[in-house]
C-alpha atoms as a PDB file:
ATOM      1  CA  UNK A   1       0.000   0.000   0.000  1.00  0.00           C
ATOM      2  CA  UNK A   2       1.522   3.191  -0.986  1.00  0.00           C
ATOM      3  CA  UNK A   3       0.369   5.207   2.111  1.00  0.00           C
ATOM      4  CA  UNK A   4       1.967   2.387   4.720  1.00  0.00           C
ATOM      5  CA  UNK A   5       5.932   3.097   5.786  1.00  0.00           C
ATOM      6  CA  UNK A   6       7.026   0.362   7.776  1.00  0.00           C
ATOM      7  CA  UNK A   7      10.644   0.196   6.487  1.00  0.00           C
ATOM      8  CA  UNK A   8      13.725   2.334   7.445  1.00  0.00           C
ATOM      9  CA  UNK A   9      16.596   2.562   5.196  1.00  0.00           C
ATOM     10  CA  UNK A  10      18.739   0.330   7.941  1.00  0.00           C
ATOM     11  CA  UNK A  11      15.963  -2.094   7.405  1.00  0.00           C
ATOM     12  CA  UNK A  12      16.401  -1.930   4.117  1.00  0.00           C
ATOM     13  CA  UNK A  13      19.767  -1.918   3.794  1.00  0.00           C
ATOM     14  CA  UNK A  14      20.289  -5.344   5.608  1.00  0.00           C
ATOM     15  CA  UNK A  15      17.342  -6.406   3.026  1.00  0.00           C
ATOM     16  CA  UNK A  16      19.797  -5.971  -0.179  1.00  0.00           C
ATOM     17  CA  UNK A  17      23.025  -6.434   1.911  1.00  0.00           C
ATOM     18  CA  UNK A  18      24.145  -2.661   1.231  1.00  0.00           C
ATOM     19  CA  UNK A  19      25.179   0.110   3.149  1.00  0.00           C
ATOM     20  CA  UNK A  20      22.942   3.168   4.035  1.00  0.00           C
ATOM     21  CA  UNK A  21      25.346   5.018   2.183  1.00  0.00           C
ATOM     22  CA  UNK A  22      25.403   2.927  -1.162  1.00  0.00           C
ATOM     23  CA  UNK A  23      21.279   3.178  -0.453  1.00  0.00           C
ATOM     24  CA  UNK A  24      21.634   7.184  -0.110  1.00  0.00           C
ATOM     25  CA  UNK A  25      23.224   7.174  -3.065  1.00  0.00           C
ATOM     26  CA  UNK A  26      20.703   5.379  -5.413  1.00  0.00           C
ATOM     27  CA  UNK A  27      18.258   7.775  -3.647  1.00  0.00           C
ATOM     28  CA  UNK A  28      20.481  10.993  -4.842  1.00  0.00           C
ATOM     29  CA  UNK A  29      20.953   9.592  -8.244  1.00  0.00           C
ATOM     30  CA  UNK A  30      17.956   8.494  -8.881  1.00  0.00           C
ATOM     31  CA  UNK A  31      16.156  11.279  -7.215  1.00  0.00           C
ATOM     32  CA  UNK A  32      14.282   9.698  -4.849  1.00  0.00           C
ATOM     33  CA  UNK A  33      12.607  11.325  -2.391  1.00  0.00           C
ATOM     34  CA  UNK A  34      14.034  10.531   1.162  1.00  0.00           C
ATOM     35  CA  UNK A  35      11.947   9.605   4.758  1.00  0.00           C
ATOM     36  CA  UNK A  36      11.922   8.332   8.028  1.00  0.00           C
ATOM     37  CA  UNK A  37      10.285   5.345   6.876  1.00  0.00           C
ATOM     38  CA  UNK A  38       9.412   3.944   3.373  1.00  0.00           C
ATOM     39  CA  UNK A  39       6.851   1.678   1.849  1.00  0.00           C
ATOM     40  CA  UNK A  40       6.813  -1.627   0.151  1.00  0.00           C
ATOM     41  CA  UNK A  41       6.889  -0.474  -3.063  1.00  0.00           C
ATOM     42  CA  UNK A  42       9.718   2.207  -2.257  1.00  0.00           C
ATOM     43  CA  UNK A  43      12.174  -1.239  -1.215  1.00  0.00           C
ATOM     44  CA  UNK A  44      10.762  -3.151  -4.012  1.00  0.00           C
ATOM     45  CA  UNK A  45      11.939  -0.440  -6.321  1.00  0.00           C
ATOM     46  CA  UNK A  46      15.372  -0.562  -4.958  1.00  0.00           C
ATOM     47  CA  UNK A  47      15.669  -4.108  -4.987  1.00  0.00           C
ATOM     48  CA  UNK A  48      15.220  -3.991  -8.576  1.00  0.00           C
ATOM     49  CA  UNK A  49      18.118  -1.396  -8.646  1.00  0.00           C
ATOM     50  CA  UNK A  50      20.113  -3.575  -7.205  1.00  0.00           C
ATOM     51  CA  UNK A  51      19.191  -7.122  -8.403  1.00  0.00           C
ATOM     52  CA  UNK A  52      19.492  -5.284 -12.310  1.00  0.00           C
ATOM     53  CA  UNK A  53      23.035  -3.897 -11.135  1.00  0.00           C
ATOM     54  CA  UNK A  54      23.748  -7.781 -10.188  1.00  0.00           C
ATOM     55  CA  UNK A  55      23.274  -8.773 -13.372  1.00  0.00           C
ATOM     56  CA  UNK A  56      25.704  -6.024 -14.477  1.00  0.00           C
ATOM     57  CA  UNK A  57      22.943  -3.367 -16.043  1.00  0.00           C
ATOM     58  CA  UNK A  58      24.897   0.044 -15.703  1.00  0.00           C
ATOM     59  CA  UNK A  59      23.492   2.892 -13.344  1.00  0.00           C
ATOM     60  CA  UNK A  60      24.064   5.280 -16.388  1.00  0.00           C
ATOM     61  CA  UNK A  61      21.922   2.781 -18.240  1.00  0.00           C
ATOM     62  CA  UNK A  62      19.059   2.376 -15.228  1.00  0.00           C
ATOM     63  CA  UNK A  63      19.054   5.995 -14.508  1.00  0.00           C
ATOM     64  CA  UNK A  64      18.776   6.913 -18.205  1.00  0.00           C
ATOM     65  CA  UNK A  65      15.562   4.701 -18.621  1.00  0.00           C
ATOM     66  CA  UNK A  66      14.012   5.979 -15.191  1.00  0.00           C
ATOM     67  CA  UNK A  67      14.228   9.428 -16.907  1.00  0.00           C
ATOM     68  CA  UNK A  68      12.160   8.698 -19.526  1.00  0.00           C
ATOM     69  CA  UNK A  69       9.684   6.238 -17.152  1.00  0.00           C
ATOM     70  CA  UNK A  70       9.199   9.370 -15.581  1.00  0.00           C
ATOM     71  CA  UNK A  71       8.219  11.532 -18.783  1.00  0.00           C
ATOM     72  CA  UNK A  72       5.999   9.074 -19.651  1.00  0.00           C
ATOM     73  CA  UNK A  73       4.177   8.926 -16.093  1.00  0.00           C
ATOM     74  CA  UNK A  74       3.818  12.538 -16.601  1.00  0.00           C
ATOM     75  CA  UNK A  75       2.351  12.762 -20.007  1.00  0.00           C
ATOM     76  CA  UNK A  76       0.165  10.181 -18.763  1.00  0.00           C
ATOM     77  CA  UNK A  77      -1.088  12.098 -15.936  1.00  0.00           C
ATOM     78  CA  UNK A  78       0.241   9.491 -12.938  1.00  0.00           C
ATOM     79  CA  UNK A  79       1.802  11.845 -10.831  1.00  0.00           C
ATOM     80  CA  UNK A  80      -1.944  13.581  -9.664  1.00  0.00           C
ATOM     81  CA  UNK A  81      -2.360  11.038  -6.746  1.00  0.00           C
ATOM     82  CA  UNK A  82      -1.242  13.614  -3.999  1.00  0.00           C
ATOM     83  CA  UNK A  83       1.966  11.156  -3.191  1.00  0.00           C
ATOM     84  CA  UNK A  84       4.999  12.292  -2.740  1.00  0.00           C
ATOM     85  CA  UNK A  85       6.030   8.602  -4.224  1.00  0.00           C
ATOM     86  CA  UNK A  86       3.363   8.232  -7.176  1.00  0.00           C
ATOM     87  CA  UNK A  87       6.191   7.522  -9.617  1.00  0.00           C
ATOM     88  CA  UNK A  88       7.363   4.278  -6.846  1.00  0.00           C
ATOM     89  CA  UNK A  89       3.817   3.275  -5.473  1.00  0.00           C
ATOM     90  CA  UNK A  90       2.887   0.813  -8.151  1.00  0.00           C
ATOM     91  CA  UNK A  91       5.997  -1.348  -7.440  1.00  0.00           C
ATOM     92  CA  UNK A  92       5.289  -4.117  -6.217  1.00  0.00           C
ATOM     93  CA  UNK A  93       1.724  -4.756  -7.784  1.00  0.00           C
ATOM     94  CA  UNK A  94       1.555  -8.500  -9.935  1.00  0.00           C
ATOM     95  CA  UNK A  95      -1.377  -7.912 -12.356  1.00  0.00           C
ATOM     96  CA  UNK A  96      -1.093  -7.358 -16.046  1.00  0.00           C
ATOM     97  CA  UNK A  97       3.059  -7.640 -16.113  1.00  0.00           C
ATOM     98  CA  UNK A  98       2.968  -7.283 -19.864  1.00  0.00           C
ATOM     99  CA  UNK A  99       1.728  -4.027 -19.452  1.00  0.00           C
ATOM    100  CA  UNK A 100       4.067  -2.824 -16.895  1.00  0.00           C
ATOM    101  CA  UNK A 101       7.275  -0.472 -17.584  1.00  0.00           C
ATOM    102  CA  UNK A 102      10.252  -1.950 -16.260  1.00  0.00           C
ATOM    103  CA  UNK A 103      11.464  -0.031 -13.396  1.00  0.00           C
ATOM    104  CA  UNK A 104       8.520   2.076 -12.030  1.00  0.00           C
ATOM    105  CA  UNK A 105       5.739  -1.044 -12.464  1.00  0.00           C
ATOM    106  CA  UNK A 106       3.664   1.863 -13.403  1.00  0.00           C
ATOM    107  CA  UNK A 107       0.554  -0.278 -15.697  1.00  0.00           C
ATOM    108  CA  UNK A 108       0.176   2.109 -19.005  1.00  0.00           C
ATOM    109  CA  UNK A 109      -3.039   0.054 -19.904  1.00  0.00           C
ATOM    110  CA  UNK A 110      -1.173  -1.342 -23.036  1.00  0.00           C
ATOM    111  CA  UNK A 111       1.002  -4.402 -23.612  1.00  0.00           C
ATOM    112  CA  UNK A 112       4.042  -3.579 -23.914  1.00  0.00           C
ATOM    113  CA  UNK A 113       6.085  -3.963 -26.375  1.00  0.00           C
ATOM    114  CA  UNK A 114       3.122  -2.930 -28.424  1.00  0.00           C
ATOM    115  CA  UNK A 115       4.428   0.432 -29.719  1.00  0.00           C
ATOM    116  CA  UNK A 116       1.082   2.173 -29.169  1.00  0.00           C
ATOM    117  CA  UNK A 117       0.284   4.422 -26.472  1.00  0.00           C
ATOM    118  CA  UNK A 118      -2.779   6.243 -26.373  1.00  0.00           C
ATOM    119  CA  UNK A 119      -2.075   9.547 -26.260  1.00  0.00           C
ATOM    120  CA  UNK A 120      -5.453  11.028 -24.540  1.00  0.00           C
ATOM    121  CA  UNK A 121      -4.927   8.825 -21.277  1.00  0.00           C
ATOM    122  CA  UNK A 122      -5.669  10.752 -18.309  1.00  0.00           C
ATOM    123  CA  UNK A 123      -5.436   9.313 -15.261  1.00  0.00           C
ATOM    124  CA  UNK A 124      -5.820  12.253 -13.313  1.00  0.00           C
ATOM    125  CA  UNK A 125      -9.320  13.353 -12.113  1.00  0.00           C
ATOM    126  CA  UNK A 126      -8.688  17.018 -12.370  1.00  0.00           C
ATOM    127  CA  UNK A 127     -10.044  18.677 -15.185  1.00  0.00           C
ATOM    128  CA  UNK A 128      -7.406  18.805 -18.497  1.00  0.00           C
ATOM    129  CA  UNK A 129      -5.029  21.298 -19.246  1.00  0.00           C
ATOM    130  CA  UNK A 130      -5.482  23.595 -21.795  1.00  0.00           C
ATOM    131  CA  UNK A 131      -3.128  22.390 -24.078  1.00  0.00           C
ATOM    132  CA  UNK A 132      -2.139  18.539 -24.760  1.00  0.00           C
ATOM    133  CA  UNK A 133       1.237  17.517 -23.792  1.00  0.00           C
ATOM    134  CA  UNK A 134       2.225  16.905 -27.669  1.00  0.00           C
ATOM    135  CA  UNK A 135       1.292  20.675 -28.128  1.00  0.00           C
ATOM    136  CA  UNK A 136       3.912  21.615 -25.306  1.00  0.00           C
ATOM    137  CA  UNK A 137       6.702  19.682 -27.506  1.00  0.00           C
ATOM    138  CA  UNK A 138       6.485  16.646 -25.749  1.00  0.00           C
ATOM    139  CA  UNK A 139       6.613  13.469 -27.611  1.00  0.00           C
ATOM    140  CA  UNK A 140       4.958  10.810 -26.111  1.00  0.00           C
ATOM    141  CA  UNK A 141       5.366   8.284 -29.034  1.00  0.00           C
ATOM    142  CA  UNK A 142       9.121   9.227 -29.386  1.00  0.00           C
ATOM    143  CA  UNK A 143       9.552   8.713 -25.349  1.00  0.00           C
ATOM    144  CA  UNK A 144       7.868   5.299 -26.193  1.00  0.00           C
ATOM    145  CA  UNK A 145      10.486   4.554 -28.432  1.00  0.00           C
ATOM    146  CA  UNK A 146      13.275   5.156 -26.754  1.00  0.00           C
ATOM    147  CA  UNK A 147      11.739   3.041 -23.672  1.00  0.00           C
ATOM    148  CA  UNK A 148      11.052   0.056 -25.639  1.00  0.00           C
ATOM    149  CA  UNK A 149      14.644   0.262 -27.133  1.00  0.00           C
ATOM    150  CA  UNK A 150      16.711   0.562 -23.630  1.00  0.00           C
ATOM    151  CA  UNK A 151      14.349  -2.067 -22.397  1.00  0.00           C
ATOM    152  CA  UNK A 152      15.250  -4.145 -25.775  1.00  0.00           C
ATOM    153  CA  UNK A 153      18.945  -3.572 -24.753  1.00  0.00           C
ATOM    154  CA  UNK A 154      18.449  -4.233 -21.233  1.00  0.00           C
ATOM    155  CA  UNK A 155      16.886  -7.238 -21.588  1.00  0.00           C
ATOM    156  CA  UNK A 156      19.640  -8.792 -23.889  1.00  0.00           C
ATOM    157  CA  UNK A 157      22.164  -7.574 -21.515  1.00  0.00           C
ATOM    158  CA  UNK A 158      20.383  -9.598 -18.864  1.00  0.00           C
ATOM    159  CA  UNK A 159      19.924 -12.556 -21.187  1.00  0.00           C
ATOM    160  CA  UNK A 160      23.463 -12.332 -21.555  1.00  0.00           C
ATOM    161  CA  UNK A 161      24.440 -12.242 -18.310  1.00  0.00           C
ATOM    162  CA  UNK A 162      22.525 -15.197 -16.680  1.00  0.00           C
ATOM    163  CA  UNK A 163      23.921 -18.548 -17.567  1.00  0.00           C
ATOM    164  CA  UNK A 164      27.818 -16.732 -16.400  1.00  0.00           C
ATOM    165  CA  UNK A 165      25.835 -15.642 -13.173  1.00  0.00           C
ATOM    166  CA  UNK A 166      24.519 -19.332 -13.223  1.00  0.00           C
ATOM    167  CA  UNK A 167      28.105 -20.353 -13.296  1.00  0.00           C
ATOM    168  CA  UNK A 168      29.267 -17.946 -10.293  1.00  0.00           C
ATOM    169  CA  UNK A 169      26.741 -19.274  -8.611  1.00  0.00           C
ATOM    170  CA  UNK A 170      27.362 -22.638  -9.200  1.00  0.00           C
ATOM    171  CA  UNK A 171      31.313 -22.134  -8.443  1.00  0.00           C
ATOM    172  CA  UNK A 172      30.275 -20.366  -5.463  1.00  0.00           C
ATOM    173  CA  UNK A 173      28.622 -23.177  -3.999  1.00  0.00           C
ATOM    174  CA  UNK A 174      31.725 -25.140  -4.302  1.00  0.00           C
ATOM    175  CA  UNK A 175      33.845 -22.756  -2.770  1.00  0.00           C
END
């Protein structure tokens, strides 16, 4: 629930086996907004920092597609929940994964990678602005594309990386 804190970043920390510090860090550059206690979805995003870094995903790389996540939550109106974690608060949710973006879990109502985005989603319940987001100079369609080719990249990267992970962990075992 995005509204319940029960973790502290010491909890957390002994969680993903990292320091506060390494923790503070994702949370300065990734931008995350920082508490005396954070919710489910807040560790679940962070464990998905770090499990991706584990399977040797760059930061530059993460932080680059959480950039454009983020555009996209905006032009779809996400952010008009009141929280000051709407861009975190649908970690953690299981429903409809094909329709999920990678990092933020946010559900954009579409499979993805479908390439189509409906540009007139709202999912605020204010009233709508006077001009549409591709008026401003924002491209939603263009943002779309650049998600679905980090993701592309990201997910070879992982593909990649597994069966040599398999093999650490296999060797580790040994050790």
């Amino acid at each position: 629930m995005p509204g319940d804190f029960t973790h502290s970043l010491i909890d957390i920390g002994r969680e993903l086996k990292r320091t506060v510090i390494y923790l503070r860090g994702l949370q300065t550059r990734f931008d995350l907004p920082e508490s005396e206690g954070y919710s489910d979805a807040y560790l679940e995003f962070l464990t998905k920092l770090v499990h991706l870094r584990a399977l040797s995903i760059t930061e530059e790389t993460l932080r680059n597609l959480w950039h454009i996540e983020k555009k996209l939550l905006l032009l779809l109106h996400a952010h008009t929940n009141g929280s000051p974690t709407w861009f975190l608060d649908a970690c953690g949710a299981t429903n409809h994964p094909e329709r999920r973006l990678l990092l933020s879990n946010y559900d954009i109502g579409v499979e993805i990678p479908s390439k189509t985005l409906q540009l007139g989603l709202n999912f605020s319940d204010k009233l709508p602005e006077l001009f549409t987001g591709r008026q401003m100079g924002e491209d939603g369609l263009r943002l779309l594309h650049d998600y679905l080719q980090l993701c592309t990249r990201i997910r070879s990267d992982i593909r990649t990386e597994l069966p040599l992970l398999r093999a650490a962990i296999r060797r580790g075992r040994q050790l």
